[in-house]
N, C-alpha and C. Protein backbone atom coordinates (compact mmCIF):
# COMPACT_ATOMS: atom_id res chain seq x y z
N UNK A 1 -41.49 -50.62 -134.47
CA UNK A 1 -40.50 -51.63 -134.80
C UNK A 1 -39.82 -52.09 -133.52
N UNK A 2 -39.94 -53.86 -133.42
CA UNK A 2 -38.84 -54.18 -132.17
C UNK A 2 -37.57 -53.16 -132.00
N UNK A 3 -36.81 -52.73 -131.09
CA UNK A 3 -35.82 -51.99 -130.69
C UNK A 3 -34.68 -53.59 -131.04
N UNK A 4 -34.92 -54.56 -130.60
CA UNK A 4 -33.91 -55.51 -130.24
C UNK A 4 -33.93 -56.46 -131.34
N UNK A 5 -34.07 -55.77 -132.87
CA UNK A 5 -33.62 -56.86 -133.85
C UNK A 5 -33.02 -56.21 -135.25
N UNK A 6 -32.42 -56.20 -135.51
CA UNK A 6 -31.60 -55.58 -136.88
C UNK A 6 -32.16 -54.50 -137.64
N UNK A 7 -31.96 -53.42 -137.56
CA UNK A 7 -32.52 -52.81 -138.91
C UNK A 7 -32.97 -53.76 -140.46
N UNK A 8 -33.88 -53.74 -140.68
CA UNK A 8 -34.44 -53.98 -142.21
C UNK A 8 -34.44 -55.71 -141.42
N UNK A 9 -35.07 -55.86 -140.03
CA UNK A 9 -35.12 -57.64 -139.87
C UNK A 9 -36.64 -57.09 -139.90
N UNK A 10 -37.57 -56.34 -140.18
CA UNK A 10 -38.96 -56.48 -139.92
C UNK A 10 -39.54 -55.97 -141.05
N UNK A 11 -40.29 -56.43 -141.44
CA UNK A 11 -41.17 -55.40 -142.53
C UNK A 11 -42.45 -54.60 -141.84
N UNK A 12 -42.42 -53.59 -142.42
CA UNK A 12 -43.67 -52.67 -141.82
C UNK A 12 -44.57 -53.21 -142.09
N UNK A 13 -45.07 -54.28 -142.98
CA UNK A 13 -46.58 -54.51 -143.27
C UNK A 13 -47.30 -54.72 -141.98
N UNK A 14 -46.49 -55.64 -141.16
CA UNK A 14 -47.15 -56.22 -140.21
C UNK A 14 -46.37 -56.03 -138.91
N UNK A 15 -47.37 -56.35 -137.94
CA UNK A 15 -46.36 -56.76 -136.43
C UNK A 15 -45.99 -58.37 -136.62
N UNK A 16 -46.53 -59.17 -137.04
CA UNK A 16 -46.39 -60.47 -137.27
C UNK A 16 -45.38 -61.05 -138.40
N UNK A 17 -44.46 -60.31 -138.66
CA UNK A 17 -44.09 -60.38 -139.61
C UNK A 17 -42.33 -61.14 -139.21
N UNK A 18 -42.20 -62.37 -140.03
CA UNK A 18 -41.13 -63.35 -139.83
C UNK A 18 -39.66 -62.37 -139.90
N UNK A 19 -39.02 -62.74 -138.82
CA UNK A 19 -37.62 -62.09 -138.91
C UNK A 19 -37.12 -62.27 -140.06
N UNK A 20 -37.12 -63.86 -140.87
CA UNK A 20 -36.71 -64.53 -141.11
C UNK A 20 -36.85 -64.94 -142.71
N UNK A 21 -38.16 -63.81 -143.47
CA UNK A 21 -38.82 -63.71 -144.29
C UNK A 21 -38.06 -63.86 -145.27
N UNK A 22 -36.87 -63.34 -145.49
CA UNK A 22 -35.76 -63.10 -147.17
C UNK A 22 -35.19 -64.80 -147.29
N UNK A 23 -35.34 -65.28 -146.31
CA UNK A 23 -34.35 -66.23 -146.33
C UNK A 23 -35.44 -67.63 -146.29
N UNK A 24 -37.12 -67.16 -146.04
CA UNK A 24 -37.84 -67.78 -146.18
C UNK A 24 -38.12 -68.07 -147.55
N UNK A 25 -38.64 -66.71 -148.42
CA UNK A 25 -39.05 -66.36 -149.70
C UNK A 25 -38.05 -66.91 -151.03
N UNK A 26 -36.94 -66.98 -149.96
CA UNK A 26 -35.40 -67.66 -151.31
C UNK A 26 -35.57 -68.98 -151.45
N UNK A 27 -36.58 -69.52 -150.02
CA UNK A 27 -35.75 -71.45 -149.97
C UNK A 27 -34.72 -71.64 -149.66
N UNK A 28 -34.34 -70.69 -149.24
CA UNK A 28 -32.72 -71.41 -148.49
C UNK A 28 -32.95 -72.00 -146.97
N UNK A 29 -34.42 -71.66 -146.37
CA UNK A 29 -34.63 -72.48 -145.28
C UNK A 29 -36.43 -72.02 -144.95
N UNK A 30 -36.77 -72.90 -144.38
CA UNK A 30 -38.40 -73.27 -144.34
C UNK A 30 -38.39 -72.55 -142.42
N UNK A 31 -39.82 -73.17 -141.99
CA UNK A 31 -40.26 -72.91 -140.83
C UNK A 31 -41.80 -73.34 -141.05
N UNK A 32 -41.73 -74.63 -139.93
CA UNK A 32 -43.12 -74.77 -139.45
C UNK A 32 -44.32 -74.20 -139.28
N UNK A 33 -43.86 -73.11 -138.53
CA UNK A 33 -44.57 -71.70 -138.00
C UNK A 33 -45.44 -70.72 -139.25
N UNK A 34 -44.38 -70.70 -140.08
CA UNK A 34 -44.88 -69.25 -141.27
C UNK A 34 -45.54 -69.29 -141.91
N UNK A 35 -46.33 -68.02 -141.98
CA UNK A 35 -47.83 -68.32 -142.41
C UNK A 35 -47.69 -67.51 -143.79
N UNK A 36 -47.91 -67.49 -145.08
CA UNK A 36 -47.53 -66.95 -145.87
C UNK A 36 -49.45 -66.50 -146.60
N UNK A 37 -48.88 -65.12 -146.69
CA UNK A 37 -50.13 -63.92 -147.03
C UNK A 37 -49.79 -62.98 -148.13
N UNK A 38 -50.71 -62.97 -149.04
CA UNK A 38 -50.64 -62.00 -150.18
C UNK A 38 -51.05 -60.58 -149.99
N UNK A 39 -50.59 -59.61 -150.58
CA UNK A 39 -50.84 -58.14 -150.48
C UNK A 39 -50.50 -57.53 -151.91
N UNK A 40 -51.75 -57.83 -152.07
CA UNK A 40 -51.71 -57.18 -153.76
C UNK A 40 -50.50 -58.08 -154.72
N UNK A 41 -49.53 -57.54 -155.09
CA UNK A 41 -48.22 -58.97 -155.88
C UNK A 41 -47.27 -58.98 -155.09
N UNK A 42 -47.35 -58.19 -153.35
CA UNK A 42 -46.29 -59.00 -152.36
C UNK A 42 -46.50 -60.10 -151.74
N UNK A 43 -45.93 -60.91 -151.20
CA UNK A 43 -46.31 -62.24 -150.19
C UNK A 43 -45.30 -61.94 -149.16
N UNK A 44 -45.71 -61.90 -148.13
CA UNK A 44 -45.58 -61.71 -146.51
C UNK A 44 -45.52 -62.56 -146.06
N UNK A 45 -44.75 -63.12 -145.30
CA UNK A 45 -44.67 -64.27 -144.05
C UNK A 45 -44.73 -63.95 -142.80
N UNK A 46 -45.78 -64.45 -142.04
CA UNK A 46 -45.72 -63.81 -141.22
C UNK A 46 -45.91 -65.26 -139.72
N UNK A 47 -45.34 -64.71 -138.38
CA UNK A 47 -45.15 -65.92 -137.59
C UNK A 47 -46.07 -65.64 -136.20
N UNK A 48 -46.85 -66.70 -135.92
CA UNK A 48 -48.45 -66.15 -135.21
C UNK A 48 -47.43 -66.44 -133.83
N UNK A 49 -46.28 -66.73 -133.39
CA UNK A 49 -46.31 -67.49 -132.49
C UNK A 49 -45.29 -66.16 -131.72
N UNK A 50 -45.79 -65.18 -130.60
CA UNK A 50 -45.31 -64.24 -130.24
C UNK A 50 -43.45 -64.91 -129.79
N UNK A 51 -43.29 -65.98 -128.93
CA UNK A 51 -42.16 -66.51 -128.29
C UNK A 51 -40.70 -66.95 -129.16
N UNK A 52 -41.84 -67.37 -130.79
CA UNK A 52 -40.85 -67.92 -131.85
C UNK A 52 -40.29 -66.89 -132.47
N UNK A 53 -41.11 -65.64 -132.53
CA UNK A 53 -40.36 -64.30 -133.03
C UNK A 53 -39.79 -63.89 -132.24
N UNK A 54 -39.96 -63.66 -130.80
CA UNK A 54 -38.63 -63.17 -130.15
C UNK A 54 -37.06 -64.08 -130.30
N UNK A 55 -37.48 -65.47 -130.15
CA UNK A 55 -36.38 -66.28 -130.36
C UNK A 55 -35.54 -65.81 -131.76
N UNK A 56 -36.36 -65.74 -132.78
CA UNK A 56 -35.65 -65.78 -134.26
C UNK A 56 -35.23 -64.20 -134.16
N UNK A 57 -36.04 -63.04 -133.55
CA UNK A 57 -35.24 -61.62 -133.19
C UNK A 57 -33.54 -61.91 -132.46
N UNK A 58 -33.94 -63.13 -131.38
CA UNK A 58 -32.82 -62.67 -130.53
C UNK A 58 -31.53 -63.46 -131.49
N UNK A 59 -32.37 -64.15 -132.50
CA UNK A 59 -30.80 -64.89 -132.97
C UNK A 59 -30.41 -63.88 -134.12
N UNK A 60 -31.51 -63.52 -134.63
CA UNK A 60 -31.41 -62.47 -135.83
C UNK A 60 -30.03 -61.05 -135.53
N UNK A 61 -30.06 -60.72 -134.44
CA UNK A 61 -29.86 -59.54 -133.28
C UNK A 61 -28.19 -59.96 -133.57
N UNK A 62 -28.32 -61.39 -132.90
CA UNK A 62 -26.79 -61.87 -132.73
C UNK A 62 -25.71 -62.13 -134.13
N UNK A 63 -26.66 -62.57 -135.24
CA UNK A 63 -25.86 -62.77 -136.30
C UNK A 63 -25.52 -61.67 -136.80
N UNK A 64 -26.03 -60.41 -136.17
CA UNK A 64 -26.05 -59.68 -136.76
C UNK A 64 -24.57 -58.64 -135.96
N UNK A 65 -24.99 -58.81 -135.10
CA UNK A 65 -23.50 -58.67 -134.07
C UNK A 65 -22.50 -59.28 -134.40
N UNK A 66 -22.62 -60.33 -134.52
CA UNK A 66 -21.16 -61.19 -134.41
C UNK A 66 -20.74 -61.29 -135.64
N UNK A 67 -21.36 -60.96 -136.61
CA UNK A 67 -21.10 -61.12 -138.04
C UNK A 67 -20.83 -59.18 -138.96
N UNK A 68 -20.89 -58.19 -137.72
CA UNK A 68 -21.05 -57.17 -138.44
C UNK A 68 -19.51 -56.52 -139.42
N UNK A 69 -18.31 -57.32 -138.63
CA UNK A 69 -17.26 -56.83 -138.96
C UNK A 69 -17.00 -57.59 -140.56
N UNK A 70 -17.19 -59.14 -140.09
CA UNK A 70 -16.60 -60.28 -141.08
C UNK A 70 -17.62 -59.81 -142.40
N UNK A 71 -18.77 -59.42 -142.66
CA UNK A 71 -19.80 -59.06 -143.53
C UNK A 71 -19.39 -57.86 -143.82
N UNK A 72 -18.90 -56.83 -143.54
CA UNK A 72 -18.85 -54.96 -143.33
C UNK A 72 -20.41 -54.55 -143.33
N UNK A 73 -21.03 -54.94 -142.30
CA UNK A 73 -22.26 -54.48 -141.96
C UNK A 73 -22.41 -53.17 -141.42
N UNK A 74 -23.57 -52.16 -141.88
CA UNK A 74 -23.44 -51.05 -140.85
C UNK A 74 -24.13 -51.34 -139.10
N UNK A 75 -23.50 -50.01 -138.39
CA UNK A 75 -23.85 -50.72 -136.98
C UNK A 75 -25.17 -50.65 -137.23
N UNK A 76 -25.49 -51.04 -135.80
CA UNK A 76 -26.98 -51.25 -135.22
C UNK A 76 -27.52 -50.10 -135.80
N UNK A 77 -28.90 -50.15 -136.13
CA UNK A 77 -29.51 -48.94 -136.18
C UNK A 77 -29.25 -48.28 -137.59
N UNK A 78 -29.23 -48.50 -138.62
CA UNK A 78 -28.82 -48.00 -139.89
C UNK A 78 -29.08 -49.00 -140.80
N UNK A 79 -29.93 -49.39 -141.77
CA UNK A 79 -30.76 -50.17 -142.29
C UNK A 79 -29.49 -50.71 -143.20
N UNK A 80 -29.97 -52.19 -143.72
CA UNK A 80 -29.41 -52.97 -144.88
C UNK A 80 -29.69 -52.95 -146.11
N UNK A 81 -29.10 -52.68 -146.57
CA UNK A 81 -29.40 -53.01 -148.06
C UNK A 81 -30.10 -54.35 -148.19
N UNK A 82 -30.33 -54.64 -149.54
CA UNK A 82 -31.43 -55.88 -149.69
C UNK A 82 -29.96 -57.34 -149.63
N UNK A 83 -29.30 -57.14 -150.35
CA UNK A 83 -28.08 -58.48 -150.08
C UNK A 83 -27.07 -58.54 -149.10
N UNK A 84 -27.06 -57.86 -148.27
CA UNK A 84 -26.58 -57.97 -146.93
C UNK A 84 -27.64 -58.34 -145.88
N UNK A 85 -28.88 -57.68 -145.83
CA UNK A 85 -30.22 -58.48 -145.29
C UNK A 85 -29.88 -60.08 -145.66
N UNK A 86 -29.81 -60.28 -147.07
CA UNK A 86 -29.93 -61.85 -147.60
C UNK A 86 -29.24 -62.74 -147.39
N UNK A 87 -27.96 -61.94 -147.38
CA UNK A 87 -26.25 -62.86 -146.64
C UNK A 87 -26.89 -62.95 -145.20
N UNK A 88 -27.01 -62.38 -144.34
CA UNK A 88 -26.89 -62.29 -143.04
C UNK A 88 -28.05 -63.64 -142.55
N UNK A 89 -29.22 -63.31 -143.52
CA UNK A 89 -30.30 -64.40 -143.14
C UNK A 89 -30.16 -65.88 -143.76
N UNK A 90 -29.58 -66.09 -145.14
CA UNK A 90 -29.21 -67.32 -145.48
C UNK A 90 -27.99 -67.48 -144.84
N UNK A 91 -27.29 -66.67 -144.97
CA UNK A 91 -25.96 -67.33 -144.48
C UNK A 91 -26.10 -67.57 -143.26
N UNK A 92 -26.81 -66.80 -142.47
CA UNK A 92 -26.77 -67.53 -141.46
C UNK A 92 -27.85 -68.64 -140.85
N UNK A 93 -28.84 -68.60 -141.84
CA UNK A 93 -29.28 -70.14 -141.26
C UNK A 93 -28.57 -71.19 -141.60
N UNK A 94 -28.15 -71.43 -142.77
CA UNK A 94 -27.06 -72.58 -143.55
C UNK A 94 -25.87 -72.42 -142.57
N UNK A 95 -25.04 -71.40 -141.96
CA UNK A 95 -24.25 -71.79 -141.39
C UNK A 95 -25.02 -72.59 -139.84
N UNK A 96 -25.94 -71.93 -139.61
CA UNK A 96 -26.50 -72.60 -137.82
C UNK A 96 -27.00 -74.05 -138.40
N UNK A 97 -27.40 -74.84 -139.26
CA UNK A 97 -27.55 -75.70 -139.80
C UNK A 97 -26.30 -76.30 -140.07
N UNK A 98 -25.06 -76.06 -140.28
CA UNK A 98 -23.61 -76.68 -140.62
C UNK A 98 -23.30 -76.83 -138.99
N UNK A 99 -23.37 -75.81 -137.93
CA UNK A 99 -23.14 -76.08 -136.92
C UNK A 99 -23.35 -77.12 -136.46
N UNK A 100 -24.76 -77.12 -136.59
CA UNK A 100 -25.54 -77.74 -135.49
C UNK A 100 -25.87 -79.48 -135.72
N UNK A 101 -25.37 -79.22 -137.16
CA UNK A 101 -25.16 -80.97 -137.82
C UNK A 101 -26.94 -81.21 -138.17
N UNK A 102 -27.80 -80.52 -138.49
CA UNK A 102 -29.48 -80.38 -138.44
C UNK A 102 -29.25 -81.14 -139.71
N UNK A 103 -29.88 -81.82 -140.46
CA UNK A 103 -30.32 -82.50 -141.88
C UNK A 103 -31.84 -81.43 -142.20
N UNK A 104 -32.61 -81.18 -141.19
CA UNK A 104 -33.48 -80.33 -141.72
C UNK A 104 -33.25 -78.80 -141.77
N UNK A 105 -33.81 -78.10 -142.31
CA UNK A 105 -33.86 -76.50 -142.57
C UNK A 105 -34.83 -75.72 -142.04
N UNK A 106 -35.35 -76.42 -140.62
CA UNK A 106 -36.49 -75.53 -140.47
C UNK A 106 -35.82 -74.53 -139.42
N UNK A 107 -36.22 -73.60 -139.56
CA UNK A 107 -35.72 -72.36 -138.42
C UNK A 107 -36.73 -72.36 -136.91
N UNK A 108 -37.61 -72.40 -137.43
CA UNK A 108 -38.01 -72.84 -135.81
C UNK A 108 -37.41 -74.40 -134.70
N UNK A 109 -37.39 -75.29 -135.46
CA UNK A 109 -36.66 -76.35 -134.83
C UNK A 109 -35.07 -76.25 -134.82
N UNK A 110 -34.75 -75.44 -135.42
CA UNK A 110 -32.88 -75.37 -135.00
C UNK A 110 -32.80 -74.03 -133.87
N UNK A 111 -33.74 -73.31 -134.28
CA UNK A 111 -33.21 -72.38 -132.71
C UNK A 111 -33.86 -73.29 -131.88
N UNK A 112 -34.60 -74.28 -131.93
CA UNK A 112 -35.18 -75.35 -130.42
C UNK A 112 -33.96 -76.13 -130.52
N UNK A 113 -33.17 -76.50 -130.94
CA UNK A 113 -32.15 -77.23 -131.04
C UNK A 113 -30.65 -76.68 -130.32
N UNK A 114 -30.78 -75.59 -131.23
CA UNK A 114 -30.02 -74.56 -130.45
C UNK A 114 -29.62 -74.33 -129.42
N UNK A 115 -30.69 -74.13 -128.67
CA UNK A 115 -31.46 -73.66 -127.24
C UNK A 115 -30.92 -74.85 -126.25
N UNK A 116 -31.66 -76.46 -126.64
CA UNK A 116 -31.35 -77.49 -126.12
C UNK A 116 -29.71 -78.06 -125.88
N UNK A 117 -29.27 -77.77 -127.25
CA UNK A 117 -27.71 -77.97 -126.96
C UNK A 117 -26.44 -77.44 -126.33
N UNK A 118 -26.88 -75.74 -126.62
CA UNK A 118 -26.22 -74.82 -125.82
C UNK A 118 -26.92 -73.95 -124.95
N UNK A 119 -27.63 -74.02 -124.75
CA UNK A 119 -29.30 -73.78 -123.05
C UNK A 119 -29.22 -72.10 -123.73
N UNK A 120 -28.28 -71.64 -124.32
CA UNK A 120 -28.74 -70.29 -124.89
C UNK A 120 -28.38 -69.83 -126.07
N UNK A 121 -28.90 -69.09 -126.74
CA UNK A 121 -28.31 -68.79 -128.46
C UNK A 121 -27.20 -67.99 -127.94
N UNK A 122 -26.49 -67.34 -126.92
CA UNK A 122 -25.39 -66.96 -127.10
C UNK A 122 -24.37 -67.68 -126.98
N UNK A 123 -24.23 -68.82 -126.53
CA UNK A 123 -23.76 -69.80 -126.17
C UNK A 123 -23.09 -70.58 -127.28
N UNK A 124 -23.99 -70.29 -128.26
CA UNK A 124 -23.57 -71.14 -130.15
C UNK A 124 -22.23 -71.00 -129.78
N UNK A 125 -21.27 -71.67 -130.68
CA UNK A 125 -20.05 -71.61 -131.56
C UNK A 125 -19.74 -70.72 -132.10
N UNK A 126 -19.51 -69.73 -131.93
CA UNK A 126 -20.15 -68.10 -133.00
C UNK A 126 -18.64 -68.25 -133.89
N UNK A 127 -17.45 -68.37 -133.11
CA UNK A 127 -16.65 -68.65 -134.37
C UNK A 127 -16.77 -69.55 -135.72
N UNK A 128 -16.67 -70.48 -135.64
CA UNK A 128 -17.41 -71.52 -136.45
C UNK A 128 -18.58 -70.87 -137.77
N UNK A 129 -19.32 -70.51 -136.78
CA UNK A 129 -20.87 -70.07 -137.15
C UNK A 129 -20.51 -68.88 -137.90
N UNK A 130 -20.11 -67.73 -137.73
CA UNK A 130 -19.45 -66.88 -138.63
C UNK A 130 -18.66 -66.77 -139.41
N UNK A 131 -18.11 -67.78 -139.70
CA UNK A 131 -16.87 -68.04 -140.55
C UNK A 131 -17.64 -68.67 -141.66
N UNK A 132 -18.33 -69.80 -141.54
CA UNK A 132 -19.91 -70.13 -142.73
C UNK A 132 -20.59 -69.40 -142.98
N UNK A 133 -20.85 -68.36 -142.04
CA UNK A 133 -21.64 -67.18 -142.36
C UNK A 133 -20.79 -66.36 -143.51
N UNK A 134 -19.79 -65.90 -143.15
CA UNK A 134 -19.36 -65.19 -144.38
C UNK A 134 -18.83 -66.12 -145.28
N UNK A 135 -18.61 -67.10 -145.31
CA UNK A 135 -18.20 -68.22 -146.97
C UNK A 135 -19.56 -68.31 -147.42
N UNK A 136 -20.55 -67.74 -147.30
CA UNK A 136 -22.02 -68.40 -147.70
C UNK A 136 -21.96 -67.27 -149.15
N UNK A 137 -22.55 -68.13 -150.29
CA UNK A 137 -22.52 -66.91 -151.40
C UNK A 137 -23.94 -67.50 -151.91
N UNK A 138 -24.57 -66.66 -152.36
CA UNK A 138 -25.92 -66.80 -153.05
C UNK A 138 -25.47 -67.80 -154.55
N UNK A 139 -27.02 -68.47 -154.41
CA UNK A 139 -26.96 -69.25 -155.64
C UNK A 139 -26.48 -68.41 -156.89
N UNK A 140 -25.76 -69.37 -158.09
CA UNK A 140 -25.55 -68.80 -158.86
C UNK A 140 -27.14 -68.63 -159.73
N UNK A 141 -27.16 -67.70 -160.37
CA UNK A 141 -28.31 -67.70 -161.53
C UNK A 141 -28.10 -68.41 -162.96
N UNK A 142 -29.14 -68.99 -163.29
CA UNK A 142 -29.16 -69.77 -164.47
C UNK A 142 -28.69 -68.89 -165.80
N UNK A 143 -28.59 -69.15 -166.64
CA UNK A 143 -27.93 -68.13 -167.90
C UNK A 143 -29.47 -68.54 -168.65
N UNK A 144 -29.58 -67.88 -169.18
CA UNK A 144 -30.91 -67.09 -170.06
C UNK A 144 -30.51 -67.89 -171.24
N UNK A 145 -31.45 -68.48 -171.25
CA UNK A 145 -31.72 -69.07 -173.08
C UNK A 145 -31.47 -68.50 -174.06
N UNK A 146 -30.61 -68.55 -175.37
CA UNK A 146 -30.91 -67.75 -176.15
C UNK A 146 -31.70 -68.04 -177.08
């Protein structure tokens, strides 16, 4: 497992495997890049492009930092539960998308955006950006027919 990206940001299936996957699999944001693969009744996303996974690690890394207090995340190194994984990854693409003023949702073109506007992902707005990060609440669920 990368050393330099969140507990529970990788799945063991693969080395190729999207930081970015929970937040892929919801629709709360797309990517150019992701290649989506079946394994028996799981589906895997996985991203061929070695440079775009370090990028989405190193932003993954940071939301995960800067967001550990405002979320009550455990530290580094001590895995997530499945809806704190899900907050951390929707919320924080929808918030880097509110930042960044993007109309699209792709995660590979907003960390290129990112990158271009502030020359480094540490550089973001992180106040801003965390403050959407934690107002972000999962869709509500539909109510069941009776």
């Amino acid at each position: 497992m990368d050393e330099t990206l969140p507990a529970g940001a990788l799945c063991c299936d693969s080395d190729q495997a999207c930081v970015f996957a929970k937040a892929l699999l919801s629709h709360t944001a797309g990517c150019e890049l992701a290649q989506r693969r079946s394994i028996a009744e799981r589906v895997l996303v996985e991203c061929p492009s070695p440079v775009a996974r370090t990028n989405c690690g190193t932003l993954a890394a940071l939301l995960h930092e800067r967001a550990r207090f405002a979320l009550r995340l455990p530290p580094p190194g001590r895995p997530l539960i499945h809806m704190q994984a899900l907050r951390l990854q929707c919320g924080g693409l929808t918030a880097l998308q509110q930042v960044l003023g993007c109309a699209e949702r792709d995660v590979h073109r907003m960390v290129g955006t990112a990158h271009e506007r502030h020359g480094s992902l540490t550089e973001l707005p992180w106040a801003p950006l965390v403050d959407a990060l934690a107002a972000w609440q999962p869709p509500k669920r539909g109510r069941a027919r009776e």
